[in-house]
C-alpha atoms as a PDB file:
ATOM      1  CA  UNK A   1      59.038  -3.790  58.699  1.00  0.00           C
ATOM      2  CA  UNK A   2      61.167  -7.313  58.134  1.00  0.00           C
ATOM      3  CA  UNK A   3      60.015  -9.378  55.601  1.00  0.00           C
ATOM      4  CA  UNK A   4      60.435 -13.111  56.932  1.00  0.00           C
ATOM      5  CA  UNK A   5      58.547 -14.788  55.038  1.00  0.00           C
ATOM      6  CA  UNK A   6      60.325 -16.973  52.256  1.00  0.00           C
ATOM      7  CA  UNK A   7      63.372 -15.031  52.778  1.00  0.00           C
ATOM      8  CA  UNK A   8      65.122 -18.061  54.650  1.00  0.00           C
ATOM      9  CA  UNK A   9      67.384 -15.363  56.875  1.00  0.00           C
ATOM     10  CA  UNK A  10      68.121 -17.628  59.449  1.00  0.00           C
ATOM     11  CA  UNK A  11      70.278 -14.551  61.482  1.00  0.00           C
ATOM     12  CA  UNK A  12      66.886 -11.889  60.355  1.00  0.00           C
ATOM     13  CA  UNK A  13      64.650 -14.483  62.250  1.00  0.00           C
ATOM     14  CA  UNK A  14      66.957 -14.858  65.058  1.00  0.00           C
ATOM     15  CA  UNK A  15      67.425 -11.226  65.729  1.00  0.00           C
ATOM     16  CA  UNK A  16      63.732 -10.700  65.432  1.00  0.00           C
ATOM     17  CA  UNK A  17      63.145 -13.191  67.957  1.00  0.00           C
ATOM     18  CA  UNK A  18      65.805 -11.173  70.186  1.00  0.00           C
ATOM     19  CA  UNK A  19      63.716  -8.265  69.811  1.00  0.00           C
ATOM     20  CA  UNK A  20      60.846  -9.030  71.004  1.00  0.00           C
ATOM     21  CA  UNK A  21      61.489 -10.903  74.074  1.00  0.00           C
ATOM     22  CA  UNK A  22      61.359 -14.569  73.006  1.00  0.00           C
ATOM     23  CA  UNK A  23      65.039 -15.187  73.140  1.00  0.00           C
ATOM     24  CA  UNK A  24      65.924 -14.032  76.498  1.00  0.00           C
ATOM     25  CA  UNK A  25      67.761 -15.336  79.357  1.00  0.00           C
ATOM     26  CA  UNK A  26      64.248 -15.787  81.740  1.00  0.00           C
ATOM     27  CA  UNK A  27      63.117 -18.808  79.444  1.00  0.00           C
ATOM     28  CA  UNK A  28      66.074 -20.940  80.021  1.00  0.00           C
ATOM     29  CA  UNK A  29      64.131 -24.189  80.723  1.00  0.00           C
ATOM     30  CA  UNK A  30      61.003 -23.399  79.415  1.00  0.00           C
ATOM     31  CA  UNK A  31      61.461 -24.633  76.043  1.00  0.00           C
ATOM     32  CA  UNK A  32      62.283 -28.355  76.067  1.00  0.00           C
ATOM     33  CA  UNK A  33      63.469 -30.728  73.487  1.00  0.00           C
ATOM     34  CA  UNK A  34      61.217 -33.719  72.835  1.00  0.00           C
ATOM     35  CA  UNK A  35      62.037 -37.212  73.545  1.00  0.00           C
ATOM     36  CA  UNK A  36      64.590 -38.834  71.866  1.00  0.00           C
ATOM     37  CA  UNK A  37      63.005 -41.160  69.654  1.00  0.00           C
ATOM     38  CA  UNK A  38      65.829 -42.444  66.839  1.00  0.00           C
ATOM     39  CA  UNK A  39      66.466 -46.006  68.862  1.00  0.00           C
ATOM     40  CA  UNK A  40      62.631 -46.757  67.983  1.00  0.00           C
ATOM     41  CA  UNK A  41      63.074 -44.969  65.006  1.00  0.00           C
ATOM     42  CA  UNK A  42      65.877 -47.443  64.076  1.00  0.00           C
ATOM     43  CA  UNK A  43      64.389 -50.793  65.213  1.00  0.00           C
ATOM     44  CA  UNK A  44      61.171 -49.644  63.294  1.00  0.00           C
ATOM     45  CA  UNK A  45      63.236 -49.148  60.161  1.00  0.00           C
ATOM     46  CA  UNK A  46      65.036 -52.939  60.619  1.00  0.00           C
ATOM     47  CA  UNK A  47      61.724 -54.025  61.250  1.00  0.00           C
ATOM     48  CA  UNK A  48      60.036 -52.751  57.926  1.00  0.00           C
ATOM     49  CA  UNK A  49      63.073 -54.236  55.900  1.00  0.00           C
ATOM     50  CA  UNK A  50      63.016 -57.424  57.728  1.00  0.00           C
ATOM     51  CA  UNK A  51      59.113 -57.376  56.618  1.00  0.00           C
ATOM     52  CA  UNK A  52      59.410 -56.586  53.093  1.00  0.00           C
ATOM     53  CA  UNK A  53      61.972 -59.569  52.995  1.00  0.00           C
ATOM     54  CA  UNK A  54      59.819 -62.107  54.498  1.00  0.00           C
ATOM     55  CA  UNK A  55      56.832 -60.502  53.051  1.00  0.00           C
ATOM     56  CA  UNK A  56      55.388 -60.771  56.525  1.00  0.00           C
ATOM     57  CA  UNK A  57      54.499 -56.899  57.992  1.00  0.00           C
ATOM     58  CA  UNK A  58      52.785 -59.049  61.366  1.00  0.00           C
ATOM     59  CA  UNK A  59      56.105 -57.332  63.178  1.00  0.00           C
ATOM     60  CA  UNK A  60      55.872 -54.130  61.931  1.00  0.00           C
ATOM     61  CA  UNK A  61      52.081 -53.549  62.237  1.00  0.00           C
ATOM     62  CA  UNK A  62      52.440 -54.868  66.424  1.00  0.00           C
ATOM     63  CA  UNK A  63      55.472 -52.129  67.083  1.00  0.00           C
ATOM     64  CA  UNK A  64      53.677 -49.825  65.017  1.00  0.00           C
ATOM     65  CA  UNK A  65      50.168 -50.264  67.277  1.00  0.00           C
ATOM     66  CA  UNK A  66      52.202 -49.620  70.212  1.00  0.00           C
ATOM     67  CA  UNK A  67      54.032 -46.713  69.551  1.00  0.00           C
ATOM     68  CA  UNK A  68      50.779 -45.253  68.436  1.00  0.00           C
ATOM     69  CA  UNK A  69      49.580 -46.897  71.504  1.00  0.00           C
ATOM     70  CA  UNK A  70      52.042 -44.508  73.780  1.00  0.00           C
ATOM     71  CA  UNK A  71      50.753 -41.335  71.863  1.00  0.00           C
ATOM     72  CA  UNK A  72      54.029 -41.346  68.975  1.00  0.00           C
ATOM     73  CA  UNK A  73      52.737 -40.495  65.218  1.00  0.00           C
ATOM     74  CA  UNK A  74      54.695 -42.879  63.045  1.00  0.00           C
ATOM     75  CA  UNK A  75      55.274 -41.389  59.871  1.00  0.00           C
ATOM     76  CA  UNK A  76      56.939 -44.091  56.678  1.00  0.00           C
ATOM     77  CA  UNK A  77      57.921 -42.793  54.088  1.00  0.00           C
ATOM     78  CA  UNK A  78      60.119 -44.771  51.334  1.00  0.00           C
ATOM     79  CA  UNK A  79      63.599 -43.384  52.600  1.00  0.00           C
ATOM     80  CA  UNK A  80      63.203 -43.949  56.675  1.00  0.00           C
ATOM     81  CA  UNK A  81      60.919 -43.697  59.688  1.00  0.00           C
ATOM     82  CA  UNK A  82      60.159 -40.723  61.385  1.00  0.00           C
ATOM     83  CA  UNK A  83      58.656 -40.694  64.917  1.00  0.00           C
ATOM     84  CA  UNK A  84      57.110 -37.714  66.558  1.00  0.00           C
ATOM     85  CA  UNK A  85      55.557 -37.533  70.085  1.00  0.00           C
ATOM     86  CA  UNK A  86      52.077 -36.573  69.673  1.00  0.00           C
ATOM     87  CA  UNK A  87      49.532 -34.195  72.252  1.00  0.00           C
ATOM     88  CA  UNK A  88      48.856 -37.749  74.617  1.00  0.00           C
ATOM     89  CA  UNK A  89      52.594 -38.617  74.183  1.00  0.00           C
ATOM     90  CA  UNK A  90      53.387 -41.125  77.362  1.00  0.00           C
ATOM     91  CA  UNK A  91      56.909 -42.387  77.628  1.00  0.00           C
ATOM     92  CA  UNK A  92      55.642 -45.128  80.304  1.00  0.00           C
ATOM     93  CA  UNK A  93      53.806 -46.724  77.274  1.00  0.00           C
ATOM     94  CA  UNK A  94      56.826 -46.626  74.863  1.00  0.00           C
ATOM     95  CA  UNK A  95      57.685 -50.457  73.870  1.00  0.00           C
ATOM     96  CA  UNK A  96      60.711 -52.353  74.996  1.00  0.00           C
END
């Protein structure tokens, strides 16, 4: 049996996938990206450094509400912002 745990084997992992079906041909189309999120993920990030210049976050928090607003978990940590679409993800609701 393959150990795949902590082994990192990127190719192992891959051919193990191969093997047992989840690699194949059928699920072309099945398996989608998510939405492309870096724009937001940007303007979020400009927003946040405009804020901690003006000491005024009242920008921030409003984008922030409505991105959780459209079902995106906003995630800040010190070196960026990192979007992901969440279970009630709705692109309709994404800000402008």
């Amino acid at each position: 049996m393959h150990e795949i745990a902590g082994r990192g084997d990127a190719a192992l992992l891959l051919a193990s996938a191969r093997l047992i079906g989840l690699l194949t041909p059928e699920l072309d189309g099945w398996i989608v990206d998510g939405p492309d999120l870096s724009a937001l993920a940007a303007r979020m990030d400009s927003l946040r450094a405009e804020a901690k210049a003006a000491k005024d976050f009242s920008q921030v928090d409003a984008f922030k509400s409505a991105l959780i607003a459209a079902g995106v978990e906003v995630r800040m940590p010190k070196d960026g912002v990192e979007l992901v679409p969440g279970p009630d993800f709705d692109a309709n609701r994404l800000p402008d």
